[in-house]
N, C-alpha and C. Protein backbone atom coordinates (compact mmCIF):
# COMPACT_ATOMS: atom_id res chain seq x y z
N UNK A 1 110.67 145.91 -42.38
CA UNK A 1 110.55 145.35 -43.72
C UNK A 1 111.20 146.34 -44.69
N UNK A 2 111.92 145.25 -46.04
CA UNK A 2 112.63 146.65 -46.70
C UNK A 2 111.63 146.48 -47.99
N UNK A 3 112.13 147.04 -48.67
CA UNK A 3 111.00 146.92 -49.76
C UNK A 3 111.83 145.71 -50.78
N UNK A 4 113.19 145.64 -51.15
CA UNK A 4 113.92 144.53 -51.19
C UNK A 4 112.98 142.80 -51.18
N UNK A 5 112.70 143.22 -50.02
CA UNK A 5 112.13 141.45 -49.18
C UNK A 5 110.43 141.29 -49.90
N UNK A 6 110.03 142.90 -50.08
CA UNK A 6 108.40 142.29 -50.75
C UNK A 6 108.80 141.91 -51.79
N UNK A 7 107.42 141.33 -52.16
CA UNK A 7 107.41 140.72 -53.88
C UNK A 7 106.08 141.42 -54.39
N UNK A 8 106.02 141.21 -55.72
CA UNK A 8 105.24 142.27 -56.40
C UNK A 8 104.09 141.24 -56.63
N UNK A 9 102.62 141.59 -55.72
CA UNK A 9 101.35 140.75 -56.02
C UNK A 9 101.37 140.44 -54.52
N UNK A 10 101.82 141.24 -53.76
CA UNK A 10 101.85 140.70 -52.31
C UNK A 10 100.75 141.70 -51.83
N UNK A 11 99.89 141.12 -50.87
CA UNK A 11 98.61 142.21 -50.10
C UNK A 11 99.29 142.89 -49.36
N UNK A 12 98.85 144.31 -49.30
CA UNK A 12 99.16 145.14 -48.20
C UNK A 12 97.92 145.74 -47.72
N UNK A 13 97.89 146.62 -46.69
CA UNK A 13 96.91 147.45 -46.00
C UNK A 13 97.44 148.52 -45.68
N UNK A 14 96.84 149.65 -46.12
CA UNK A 14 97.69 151.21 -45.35
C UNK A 14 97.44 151.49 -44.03
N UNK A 15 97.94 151.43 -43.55
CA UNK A 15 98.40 152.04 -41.90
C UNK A 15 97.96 153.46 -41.34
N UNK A 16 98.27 154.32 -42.63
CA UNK A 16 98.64 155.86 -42.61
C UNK A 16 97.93 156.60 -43.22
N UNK A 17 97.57 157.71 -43.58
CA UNK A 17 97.42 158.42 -44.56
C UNK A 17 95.39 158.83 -44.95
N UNK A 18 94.98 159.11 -45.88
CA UNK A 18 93.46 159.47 -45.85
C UNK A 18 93.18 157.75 -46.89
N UNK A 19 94.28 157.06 -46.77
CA UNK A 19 93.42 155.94 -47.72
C UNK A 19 93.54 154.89 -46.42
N UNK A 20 93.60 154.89 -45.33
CA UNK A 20 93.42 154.00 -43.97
C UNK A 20 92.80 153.02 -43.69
N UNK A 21 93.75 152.21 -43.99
CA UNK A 21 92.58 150.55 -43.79
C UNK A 21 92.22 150.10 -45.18
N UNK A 22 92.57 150.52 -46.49
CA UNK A 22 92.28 150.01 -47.76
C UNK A 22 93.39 149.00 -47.55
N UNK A 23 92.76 148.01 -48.54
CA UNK A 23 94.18 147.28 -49.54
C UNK A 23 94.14 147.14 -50.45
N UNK A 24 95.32 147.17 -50.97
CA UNK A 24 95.91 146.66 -52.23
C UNK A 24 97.14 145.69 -52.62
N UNK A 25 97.63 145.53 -53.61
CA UNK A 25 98.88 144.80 -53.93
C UNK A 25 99.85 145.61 -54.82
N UNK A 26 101.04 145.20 -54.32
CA UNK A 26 102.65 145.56 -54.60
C UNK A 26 102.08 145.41 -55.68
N UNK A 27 102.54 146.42 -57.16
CA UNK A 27 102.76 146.39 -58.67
C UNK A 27 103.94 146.89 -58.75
N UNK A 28 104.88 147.44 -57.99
CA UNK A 28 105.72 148.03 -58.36
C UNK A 28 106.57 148.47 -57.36
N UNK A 29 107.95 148.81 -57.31
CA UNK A 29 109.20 149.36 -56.33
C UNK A 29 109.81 150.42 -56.64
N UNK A 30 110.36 151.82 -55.46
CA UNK A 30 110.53 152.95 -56.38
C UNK A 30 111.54 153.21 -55.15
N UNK A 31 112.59 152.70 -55.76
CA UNK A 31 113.62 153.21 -54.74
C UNK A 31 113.30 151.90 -53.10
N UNK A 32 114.10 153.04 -52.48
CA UNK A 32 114.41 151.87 -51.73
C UNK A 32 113.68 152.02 -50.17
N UNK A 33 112.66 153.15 -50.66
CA UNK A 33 111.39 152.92 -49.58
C UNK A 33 109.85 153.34 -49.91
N UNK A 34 110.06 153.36 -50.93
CA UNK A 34 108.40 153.99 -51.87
C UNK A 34 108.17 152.21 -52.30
N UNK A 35 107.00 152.15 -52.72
CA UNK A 35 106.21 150.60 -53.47
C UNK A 35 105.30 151.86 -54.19
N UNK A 36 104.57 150.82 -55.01
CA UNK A 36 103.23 151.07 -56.38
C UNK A 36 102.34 150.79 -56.12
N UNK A 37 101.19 151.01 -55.55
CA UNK A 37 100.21 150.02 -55.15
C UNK A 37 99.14 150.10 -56.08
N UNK A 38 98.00 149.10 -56.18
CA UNK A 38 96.97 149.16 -57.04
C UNK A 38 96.14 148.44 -56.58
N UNK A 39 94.97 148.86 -56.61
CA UNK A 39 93.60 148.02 -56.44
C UNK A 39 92.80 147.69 -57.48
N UNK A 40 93.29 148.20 -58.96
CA UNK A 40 91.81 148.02 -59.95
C UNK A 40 91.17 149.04 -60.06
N UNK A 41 90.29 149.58 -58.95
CA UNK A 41 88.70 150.49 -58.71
C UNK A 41 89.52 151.77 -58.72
N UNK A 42 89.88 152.30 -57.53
CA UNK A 42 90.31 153.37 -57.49
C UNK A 42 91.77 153.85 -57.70
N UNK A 43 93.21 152.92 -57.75
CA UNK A 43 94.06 152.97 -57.99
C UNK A 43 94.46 152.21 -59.30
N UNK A 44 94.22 152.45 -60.17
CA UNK A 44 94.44 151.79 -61.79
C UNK A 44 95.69 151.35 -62.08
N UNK A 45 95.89 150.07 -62.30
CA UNK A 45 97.07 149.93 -63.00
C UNK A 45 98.03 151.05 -63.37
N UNK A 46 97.06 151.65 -63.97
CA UNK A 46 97.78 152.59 -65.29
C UNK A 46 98.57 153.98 -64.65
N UNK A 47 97.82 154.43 -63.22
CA UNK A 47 98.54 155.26 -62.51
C UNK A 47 98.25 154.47 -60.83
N UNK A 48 99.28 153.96 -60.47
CA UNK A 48 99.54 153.18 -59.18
C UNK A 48 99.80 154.49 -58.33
N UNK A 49 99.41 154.35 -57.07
CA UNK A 49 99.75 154.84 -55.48
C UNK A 49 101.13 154.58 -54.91
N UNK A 50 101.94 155.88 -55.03
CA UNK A 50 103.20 155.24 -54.38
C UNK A 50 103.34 155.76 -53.11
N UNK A 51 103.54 155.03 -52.10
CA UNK A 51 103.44 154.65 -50.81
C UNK A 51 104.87 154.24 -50.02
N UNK A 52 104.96 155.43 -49.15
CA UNK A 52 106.27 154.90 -48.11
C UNK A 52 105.33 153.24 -47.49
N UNK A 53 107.01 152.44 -47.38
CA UNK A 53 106.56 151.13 -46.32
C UNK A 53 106.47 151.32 -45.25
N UNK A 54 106.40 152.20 -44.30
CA UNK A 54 106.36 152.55 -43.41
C UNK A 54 105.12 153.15 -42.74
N UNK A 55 104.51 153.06 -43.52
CA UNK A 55 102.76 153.49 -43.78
C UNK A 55 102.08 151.90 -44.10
N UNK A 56 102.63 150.64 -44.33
CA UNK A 56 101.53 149.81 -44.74
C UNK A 56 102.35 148.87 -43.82
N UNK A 57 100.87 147.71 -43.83
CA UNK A 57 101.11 146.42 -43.09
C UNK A 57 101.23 145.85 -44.03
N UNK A 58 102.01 144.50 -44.09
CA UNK A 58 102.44 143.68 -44.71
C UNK A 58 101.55 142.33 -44.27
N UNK A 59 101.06 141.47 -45.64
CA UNK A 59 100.25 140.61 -45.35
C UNK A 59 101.32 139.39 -46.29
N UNK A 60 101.10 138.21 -45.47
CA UNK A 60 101.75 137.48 -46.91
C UNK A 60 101.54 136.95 -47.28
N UNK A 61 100.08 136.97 -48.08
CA UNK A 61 99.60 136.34 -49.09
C UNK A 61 99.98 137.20 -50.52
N UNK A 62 100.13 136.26 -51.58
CA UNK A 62 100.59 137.10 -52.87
C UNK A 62 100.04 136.48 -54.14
N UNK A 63 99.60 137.32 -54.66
CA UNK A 63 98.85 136.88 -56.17
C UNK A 63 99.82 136.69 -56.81
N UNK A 64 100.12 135.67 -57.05
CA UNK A 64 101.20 135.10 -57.56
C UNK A 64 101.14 135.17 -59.62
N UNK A 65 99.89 135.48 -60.05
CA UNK A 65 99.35 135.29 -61.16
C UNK A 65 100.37 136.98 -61.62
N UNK A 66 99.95 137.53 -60.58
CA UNK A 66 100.04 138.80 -60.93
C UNK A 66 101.51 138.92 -61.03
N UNK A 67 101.99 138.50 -59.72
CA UNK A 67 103.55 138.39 -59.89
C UNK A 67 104.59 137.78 -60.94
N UNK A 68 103.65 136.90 -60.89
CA UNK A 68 104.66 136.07 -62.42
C UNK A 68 104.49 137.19 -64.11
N UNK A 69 103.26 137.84 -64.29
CA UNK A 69 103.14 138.81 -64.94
C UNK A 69 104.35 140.09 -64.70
N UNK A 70 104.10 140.46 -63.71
CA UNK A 70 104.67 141.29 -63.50
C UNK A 70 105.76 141.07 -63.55
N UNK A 71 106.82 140.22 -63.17
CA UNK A 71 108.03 139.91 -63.12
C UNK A 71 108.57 139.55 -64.84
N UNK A 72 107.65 138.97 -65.81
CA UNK A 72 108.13 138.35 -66.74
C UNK A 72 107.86 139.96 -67.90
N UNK A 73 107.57 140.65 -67.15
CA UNK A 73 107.00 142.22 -68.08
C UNK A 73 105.54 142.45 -68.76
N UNK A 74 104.58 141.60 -68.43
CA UNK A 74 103.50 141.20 -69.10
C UNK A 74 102.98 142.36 -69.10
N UNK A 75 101.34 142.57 -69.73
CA UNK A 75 100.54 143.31 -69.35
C UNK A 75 100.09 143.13 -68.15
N UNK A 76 99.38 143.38 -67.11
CA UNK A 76 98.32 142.99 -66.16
C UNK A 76 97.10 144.13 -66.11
N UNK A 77 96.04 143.49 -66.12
CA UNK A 77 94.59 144.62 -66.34
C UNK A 77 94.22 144.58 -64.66
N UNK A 78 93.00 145.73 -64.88
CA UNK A 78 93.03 146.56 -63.56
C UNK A 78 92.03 145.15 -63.20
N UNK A 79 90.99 144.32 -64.18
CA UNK A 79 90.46 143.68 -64.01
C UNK A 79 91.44 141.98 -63.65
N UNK A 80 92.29 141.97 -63.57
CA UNK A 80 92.64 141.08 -62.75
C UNK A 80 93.58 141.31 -60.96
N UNK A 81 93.63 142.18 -61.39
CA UNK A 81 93.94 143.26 -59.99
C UNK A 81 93.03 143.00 -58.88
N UNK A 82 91.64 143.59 -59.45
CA UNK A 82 90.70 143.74 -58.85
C UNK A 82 90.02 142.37 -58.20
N UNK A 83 90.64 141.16 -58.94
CA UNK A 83 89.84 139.90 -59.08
C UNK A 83 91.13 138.92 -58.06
N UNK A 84 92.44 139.33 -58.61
CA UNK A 84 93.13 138.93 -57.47
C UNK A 84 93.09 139.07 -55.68
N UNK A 85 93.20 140.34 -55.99
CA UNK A 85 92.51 141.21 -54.40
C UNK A 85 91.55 140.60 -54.14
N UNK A 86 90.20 140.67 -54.41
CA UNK A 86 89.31 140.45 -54.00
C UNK A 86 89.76 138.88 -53.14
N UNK A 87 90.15 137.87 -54.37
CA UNK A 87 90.93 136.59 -53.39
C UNK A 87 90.76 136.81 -52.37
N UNK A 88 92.15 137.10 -52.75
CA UNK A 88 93.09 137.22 -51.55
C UNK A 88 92.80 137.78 -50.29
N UNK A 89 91.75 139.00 -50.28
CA UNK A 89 91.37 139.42 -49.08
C UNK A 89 90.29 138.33 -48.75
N UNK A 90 89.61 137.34 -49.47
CA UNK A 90 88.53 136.79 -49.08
C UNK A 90 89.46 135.60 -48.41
N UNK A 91 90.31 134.93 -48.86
CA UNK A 91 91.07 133.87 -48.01
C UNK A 91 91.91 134.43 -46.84
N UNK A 92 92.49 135.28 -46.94
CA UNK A 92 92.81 136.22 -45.59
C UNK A 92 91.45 136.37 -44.67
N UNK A 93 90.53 136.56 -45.00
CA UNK A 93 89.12 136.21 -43.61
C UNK A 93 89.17 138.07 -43.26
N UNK A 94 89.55 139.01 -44.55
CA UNK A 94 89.35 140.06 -44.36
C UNK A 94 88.31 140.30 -45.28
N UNK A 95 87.53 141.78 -44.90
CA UNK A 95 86.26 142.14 -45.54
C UNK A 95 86.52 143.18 -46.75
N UNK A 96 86.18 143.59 -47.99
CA UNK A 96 86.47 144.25 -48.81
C UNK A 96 85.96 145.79 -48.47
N UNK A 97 86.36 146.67 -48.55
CA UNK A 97 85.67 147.72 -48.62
C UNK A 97 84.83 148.40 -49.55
N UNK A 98 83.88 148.94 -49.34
CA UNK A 98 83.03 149.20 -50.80
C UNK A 98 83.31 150.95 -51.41
């Protein structure tokens, strides 16, 4: 996967690293193998997680709310972050972490 092909509001899961098995969603692209990630709780909008792709699984479900924000330059709050995710991991038939 390149980072190219994600879209921004797409679920991921880390693979790698001391945050293992969290998810979050694409907010952002940094070059042409880093992403932004954010959850709301512990990764804030306001300072995103940047993350080799090579460290996360790719899910393809995508908050599309978020994406259309994001794409059109909007604001997006950590509280719809948090509220998207949550979704999205609940229709994915995955469990949230606390």
């Amino acid at each position: 996967m390149t980072v190219s092909r994600l879209r921004l509001g797409q679920l991921v899961s880390s693979r790698a690293g001391r945050d293992c098995g969290q998810r979050y969603l694409v907010v952002g692209k940094s070059g042409d193998r880093f992403v932004l990630l954010a959850n709301g709780k512990t990764r804030k909008i306001a300072a995103p997680k940047k993350k080799n792709i090579r460290h996360l699984i790719f899910h393809p479900a995508v908050a599309e709310v978020i994406e259309e924000k994001l794409t059109a330059g909007e604001e997006v709050t950590d509280e719809e972050v948090r509220s998207a995710l949550a979704e999205l991991v609940e229709e994915q038939g995955f469990s949230l972490p606390t």
